[in-house]
C-alpha atoms as a PDB file:
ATOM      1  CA  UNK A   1       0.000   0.000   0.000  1.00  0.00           C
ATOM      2  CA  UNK A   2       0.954   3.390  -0.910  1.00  0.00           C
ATOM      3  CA  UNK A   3       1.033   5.970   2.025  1.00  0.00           C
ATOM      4  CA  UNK A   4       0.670   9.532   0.805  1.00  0.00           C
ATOM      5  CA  UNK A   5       2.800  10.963   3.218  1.00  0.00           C
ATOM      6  CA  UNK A   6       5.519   9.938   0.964  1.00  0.00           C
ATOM      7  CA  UNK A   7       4.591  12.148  -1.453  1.00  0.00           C
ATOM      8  CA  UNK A   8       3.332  14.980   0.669  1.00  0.00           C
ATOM      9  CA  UNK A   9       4.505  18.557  -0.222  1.00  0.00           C
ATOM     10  CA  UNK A  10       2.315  21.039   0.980  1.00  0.00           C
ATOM     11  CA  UNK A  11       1.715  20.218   4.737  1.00  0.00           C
ATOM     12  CA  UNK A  12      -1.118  21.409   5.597  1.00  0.00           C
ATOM     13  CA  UNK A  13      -3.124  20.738   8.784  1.00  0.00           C
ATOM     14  CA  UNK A  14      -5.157  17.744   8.064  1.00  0.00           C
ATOM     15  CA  UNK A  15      -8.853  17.376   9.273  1.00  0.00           C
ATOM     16  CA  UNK A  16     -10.740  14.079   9.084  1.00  0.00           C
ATOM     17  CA  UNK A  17     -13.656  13.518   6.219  1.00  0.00           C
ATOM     18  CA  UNK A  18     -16.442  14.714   8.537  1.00  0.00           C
ATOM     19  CA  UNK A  19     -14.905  17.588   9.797  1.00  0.00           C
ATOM     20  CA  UNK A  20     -13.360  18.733   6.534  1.00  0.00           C
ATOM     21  CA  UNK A  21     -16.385  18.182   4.350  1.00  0.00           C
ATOM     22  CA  UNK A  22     -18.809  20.047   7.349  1.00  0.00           C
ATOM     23  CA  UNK A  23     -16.951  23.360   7.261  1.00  0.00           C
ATOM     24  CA  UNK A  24     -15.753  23.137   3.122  1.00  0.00           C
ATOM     25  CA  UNK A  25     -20.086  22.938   2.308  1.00  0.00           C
ATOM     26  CA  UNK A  26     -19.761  26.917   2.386  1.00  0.00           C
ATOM     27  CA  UNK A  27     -17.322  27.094  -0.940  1.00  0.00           C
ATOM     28  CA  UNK A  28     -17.605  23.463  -2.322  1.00  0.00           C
ATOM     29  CA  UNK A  29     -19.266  24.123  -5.115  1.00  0.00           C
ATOM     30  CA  UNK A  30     -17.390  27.197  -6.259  1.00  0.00           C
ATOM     31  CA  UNK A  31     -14.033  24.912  -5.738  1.00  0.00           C
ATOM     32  CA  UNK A  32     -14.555  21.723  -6.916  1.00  0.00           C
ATOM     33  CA  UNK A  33     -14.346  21.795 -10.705  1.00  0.00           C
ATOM     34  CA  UNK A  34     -16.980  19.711 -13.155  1.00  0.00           C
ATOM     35  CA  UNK A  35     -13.881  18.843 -15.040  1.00  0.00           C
ATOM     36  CA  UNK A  36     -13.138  16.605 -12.021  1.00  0.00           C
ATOM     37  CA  UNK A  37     -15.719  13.577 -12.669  1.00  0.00           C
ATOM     38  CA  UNK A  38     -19.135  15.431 -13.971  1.00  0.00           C
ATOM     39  CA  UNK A  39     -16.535  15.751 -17.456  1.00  0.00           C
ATOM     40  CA  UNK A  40     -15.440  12.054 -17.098  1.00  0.00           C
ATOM     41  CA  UNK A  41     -19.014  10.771 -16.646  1.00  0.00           C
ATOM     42  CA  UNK A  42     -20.063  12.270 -19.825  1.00  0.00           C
ATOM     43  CA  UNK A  43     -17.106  10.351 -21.534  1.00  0.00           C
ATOM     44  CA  UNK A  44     -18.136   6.958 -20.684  1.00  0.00           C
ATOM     45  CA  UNK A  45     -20.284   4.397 -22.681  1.00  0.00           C
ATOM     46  CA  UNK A  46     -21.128   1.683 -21.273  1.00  0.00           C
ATOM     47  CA  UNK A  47     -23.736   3.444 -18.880  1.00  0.00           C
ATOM     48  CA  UNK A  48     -26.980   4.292 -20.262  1.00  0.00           C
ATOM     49  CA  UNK A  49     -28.003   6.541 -17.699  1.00  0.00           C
ATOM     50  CA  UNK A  50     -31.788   7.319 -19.120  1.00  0.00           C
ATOM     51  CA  UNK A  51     -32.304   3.647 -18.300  1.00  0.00           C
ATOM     52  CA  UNK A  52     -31.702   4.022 -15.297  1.00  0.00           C
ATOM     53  CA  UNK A  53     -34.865   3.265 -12.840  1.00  0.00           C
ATOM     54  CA  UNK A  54     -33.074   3.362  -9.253  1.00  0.00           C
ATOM     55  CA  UNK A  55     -29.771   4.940  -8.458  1.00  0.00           C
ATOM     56  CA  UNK A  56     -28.364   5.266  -5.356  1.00  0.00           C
ATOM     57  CA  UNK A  57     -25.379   7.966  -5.011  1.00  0.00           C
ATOM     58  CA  UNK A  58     -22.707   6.997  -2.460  1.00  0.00           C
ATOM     59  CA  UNK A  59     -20.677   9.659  -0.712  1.00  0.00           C
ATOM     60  CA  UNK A  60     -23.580  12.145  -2.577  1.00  0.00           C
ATOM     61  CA  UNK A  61     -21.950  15.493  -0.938  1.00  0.00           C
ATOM     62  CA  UNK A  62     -24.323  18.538  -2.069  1.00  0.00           C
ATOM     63  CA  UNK A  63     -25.500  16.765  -5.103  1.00  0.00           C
ATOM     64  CA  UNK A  64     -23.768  17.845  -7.577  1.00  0.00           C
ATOM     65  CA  UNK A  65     -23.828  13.744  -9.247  1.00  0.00           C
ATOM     66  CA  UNK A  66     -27.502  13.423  -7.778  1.00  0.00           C
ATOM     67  CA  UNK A  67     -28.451  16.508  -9.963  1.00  0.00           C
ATOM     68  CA  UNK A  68     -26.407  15.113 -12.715  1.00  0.00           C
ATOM     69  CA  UNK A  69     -27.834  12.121 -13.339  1.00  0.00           C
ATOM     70  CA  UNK A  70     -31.458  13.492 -12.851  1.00  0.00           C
ATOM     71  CA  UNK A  71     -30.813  15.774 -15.825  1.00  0.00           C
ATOM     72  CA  UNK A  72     -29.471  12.581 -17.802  1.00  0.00           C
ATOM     73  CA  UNK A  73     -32.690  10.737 -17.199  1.00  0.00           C
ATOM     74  CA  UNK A  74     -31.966   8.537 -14.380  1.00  0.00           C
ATOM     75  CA  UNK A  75     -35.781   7.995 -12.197  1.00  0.00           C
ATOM     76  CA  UNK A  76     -34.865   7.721  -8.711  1.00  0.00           C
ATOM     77  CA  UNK A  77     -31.720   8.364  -6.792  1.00  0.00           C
ATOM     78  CA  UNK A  78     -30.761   7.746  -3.170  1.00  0.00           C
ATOM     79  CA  UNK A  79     -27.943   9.742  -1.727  1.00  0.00           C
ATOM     80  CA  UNK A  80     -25.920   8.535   1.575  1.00  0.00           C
ATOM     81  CA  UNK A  81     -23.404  11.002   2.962  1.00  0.00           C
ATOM     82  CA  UNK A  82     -21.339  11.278   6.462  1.00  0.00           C
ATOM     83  CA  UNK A  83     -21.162  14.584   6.462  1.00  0.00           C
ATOM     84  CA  UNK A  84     -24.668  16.655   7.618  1.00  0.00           C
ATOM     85  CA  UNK A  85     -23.966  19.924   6.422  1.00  0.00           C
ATOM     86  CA  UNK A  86     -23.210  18.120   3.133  1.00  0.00           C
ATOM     87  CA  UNK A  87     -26.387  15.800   3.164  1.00  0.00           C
ATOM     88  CA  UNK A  88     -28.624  19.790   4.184  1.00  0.00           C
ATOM     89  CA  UNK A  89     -27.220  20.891   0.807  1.00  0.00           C
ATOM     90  CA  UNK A  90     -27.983  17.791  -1.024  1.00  0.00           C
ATOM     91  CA  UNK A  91     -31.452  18.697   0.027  1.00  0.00           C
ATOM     92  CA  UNK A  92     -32.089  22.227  -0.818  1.00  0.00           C
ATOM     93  CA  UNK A  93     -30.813  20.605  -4.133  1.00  0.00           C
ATOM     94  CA  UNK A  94     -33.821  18.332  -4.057  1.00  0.00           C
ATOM     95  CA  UNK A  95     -32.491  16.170  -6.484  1.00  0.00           C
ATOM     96  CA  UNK A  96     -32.536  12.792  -4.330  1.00  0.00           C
ATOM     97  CA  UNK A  97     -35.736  10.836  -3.617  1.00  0.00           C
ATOM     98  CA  UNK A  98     -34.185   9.965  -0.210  1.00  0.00           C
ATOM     99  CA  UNK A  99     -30.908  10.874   2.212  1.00  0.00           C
ATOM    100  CA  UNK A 100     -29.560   9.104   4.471  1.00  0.00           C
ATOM    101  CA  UNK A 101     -26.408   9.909   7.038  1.00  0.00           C
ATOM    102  CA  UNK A 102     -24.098   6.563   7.094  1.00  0.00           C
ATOM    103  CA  UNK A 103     -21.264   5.701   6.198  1.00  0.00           C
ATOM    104  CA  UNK A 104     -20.259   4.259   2.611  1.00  0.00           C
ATOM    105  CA  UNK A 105     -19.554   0.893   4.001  1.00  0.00           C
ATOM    106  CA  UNK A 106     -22.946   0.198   5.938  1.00  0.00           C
ATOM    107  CA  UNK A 107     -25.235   2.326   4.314  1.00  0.00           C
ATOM    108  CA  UNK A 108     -28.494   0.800   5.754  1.00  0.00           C
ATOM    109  CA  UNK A 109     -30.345   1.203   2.217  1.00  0.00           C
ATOM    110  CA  UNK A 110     -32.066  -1.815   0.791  1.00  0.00           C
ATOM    111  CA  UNK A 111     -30.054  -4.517  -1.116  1.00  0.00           C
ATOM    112  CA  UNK A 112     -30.260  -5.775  -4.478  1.00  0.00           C
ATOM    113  CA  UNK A 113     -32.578  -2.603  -5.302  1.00  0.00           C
ATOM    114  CA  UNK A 114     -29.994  -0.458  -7.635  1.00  0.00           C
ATOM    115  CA  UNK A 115     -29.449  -0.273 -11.106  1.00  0.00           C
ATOM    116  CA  UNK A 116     -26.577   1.847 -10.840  1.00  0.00           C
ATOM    117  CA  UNK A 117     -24.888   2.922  -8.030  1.00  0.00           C
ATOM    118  CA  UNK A 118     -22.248   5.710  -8.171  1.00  0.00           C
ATOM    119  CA  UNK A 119     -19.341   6.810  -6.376  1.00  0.00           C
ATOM    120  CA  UNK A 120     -18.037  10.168  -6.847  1.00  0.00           C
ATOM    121  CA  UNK A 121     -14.705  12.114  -5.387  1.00  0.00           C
ATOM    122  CA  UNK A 122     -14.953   9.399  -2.408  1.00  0.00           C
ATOM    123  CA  UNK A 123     -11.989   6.916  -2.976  1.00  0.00           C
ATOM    124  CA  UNK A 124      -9.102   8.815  -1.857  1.00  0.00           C
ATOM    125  CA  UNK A 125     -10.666   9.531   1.885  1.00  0.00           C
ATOM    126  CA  UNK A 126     -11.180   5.439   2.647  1.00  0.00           C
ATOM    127  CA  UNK A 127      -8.633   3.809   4.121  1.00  0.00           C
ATOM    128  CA  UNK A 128      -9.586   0.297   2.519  1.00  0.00           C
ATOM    129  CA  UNK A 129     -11.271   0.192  -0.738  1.00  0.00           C
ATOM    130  CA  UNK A 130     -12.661  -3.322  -0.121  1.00  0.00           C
ATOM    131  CA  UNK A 131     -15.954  -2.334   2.199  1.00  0.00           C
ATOM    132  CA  UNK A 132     -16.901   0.233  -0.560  1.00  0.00           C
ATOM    133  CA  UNK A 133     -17.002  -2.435  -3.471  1.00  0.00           C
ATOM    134  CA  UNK A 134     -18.882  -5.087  -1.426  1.00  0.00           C
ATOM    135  CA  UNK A 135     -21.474  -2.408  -0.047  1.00  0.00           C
ATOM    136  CA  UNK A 136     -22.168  -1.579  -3.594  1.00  0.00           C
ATOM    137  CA  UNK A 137     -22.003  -4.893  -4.729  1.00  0.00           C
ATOM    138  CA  UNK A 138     -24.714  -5.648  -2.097  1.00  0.00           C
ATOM    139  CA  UNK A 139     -26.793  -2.824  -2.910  1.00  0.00           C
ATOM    140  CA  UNK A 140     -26.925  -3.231  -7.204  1.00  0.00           C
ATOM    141  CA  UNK A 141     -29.257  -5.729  -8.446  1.00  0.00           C
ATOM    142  CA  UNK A 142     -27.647  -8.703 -11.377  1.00  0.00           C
ATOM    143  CA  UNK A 143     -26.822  -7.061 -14.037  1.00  0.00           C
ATOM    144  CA  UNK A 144     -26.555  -3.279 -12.374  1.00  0.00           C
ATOM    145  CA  UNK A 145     -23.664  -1.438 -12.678  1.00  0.00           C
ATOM    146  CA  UNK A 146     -21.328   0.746  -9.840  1.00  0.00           C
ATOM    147  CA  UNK A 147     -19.488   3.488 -11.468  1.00  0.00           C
ATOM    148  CA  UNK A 148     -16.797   4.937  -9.341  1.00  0.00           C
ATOM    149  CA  UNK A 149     -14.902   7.945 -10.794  1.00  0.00           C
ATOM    150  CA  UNK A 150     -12.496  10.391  -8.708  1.00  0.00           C
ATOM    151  CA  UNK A 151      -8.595  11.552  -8.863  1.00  0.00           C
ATOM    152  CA  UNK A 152      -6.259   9.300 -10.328  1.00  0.00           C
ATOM    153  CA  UNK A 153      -3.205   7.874  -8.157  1.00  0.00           C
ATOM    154  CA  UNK A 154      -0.794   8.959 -10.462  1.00  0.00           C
ATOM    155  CA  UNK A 155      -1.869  12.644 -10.079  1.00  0.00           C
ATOM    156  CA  UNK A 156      -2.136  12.500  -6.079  1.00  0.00           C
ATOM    157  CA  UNK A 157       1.495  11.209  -6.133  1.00  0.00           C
ATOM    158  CA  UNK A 158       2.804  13.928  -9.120  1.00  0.00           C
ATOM    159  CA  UNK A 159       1.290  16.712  -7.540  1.00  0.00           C
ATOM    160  CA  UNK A 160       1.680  15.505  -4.083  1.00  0.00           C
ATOM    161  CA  UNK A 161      -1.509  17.400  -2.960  1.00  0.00           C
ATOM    162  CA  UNK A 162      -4.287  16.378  -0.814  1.00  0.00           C
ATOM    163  CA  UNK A 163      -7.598  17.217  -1.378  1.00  0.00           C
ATOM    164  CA  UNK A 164      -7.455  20.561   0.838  1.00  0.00           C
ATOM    165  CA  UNK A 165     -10.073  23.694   0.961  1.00  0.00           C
ATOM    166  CA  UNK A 166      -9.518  27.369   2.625  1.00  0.00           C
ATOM    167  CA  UNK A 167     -11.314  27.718   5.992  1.00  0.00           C
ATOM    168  CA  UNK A 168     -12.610  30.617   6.924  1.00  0.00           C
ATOM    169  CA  UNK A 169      -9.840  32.460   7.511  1.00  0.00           C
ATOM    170  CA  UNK A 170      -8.105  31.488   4.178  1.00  0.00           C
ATOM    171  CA  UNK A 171      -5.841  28.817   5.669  1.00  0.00           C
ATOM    172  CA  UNK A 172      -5.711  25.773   3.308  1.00  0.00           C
ATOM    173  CA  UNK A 173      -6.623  22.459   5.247  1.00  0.00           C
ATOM    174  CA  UNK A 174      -6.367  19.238   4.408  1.00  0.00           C
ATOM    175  CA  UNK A 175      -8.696  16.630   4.217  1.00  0.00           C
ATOM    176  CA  UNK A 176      -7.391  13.110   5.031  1.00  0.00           C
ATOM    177  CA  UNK A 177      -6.220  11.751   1.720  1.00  0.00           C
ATOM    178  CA  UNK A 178      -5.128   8.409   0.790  1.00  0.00           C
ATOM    179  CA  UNK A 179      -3.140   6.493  -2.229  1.00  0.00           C
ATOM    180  CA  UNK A 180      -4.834   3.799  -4.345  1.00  0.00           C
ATOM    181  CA  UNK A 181      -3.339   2.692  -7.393  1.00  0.00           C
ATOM    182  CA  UNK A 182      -5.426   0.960 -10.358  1.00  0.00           C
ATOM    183  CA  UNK A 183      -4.339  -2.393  -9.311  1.00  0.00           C
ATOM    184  CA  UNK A 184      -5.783  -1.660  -5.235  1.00  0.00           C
ATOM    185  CA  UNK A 185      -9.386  -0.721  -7.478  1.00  0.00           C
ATOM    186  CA  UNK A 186      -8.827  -4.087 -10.093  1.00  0.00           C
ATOM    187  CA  UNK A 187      -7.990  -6.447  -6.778  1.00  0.00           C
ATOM    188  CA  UNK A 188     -11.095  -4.958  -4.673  1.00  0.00           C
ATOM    189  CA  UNK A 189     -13.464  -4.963  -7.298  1.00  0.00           C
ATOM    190  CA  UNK A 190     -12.497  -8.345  -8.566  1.00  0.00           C
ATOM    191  CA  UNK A 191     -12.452  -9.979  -4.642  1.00  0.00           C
ATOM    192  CA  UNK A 192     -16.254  -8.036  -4.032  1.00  0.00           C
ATOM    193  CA  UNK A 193     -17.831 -10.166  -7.241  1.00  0.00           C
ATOM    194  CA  UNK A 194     -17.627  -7.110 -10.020  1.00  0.00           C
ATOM    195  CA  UNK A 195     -16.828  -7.863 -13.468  1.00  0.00           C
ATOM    196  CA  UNK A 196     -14.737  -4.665 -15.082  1.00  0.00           C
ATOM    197  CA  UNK A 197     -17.066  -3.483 -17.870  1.00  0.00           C
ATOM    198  CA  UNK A 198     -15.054   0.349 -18.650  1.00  0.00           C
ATOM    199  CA  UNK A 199     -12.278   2.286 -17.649  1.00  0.00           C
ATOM    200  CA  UNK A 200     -11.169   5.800 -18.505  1.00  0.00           C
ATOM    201  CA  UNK A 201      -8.147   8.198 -17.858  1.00  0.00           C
ATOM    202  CA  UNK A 202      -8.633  12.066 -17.901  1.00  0.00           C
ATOM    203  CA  UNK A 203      -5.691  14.159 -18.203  1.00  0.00           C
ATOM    204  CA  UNK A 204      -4.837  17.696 -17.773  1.00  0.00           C
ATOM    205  CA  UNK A 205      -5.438  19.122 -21.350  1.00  0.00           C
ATOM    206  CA  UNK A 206      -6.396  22.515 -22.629  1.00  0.00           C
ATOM    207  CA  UNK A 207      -9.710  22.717 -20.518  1.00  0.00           C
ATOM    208  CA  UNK A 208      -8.107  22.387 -17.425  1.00  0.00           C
ATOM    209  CA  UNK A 209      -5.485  24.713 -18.139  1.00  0.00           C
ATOM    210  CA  UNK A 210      -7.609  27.047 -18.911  1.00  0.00           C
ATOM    211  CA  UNK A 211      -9.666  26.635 -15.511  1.00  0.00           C
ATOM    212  CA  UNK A 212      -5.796  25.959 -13.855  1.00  0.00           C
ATOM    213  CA  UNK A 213      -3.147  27.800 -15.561  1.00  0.00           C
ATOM    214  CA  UNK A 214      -0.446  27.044 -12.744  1.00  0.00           C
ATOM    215  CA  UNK A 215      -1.130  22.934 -14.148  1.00  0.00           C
ATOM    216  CA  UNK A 216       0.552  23.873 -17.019  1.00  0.00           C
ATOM    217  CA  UNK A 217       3.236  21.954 -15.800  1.00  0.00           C
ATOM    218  CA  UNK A 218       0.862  18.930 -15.135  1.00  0.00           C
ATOM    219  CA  UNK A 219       0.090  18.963 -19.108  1.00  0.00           C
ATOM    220  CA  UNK A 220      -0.976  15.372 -20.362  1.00  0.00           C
ATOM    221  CA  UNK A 221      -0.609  13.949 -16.976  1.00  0.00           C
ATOM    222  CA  UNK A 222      -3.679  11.473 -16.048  1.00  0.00           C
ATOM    223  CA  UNK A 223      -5.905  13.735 -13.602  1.00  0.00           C
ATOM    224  CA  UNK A 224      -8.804  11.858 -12.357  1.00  0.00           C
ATOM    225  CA  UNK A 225     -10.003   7.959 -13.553  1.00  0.00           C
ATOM    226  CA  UNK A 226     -13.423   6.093 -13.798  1.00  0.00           C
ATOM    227  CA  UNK A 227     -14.061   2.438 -13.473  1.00  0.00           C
ATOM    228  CA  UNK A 228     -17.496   1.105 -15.004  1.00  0.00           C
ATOM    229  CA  UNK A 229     -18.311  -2.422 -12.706  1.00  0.00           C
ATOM    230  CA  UNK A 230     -20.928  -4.757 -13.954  1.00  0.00           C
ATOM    231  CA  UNK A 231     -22.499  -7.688 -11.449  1.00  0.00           C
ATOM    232  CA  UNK A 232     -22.726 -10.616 -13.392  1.00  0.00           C
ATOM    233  CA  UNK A 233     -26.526 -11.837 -13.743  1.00  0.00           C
ATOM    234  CA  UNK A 234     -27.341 -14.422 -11.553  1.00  0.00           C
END
């Protein structure tokens, strides 16, 4: 396992999930760029997202992917979030059927009852990938799909920066961050019972340079990754 501490270069006071998330809710959305996943979501094809009947949204945050996939068709979607300020957003949103407060590995909602099931921007706070793919293996009915896109290892490690936000008095924290290469996502997914269906790579290209000019130096590096899981049919 990878320990991003090795790769650490900005230092910054580190917060857990909860804590970070609960006081970032104020500036999230103004911060966290579509270019991120909402961009890498639209790239993918094995998903057909108007199909979609029942989704439910792990790690849902204020709902930006809730609101997404409403506007690409999907019926129904169930959002689960640790955070409370987070899951108050989500709801002024209104773009979930249903919130719940749990965490991603015991999320209480019912099993087998998900077409899709989504993960967005979540991966690099959990310690141990393995209770997130068997939680959403549980929850996806055969033949559903769990789509989990956020930053890719390779960038985490380049850029050797956490995921981080300015507090209120414009010192940058840190959220805690973690390191999981492809093969940690492959070797979880695999052991929880998924069948890889689609994977993509972003990379830092002309659109984020123009939302990022200091990544110039980043140019053509992967940025952020999604991996399309399939549950065999039973």
């Amino acid at each position: 396992m990878v320990d991003f501490s090795d790769f650490d270069r900005r230092g910054y006071r580190t917060v857990d999930v909860r804590t970070g998330y609960g006081q970032w809710v104020g500036s999230y959305e103004r911060t966290v760029e579509d270019a991120m996943d909402i961009a890498v979501l639209d790239r993918l094809a094995v998903p057909r997202w108007s199909a979609v009947r029942r989704a439910a949204d792990l790690g849902c945050g204020t709902g930006r992917t809730g609101g997404w996939l409403r506007g690409h068709g999907a019926a129904s979607v169930d959002g689960v979030d640790l955070t409370p300020e987070m899951l108050a957003a989500a709801r002024a949103r209104g773009a979930h059927d249903r919130l719940v407060e749990a965490d991603l590995a015991d999320t209480g909602l019912p099993g087998g009852a998900y077409d899709l099931v989504v993960s967005s921007l979540v991966d690099e706070h959990l310690a141990d990938l393995g209770p997130l793919y068997r939680e959403a293996h549980r929850l996806a009915r055969p033949g559903g799909l769990f789509v989990l896109v956020g930053l890719h290892p390779y960038f985490i490690m380049a850029a050797g920066m956490p995921t981080h936000f300015d507090g209120a008095d414009g010192e940058p924290i840190a959220i805690t961050t973690h390191v999981h290469l492809v093969s940690e996502h492959l070797t979880a997914g695999l052991a929880a019972g998924w069948r890889l269906a689609e994977m993509r790579e972003a990379v830092v290209d002309d659109a984020w340079i123009a939302l990022k000019p200091k990544w110039e130096k980043y140019r053509s590096h992967p940025v952020s990754a999604a991996y399309v899981w399939a549950r065999p049919e039973e």
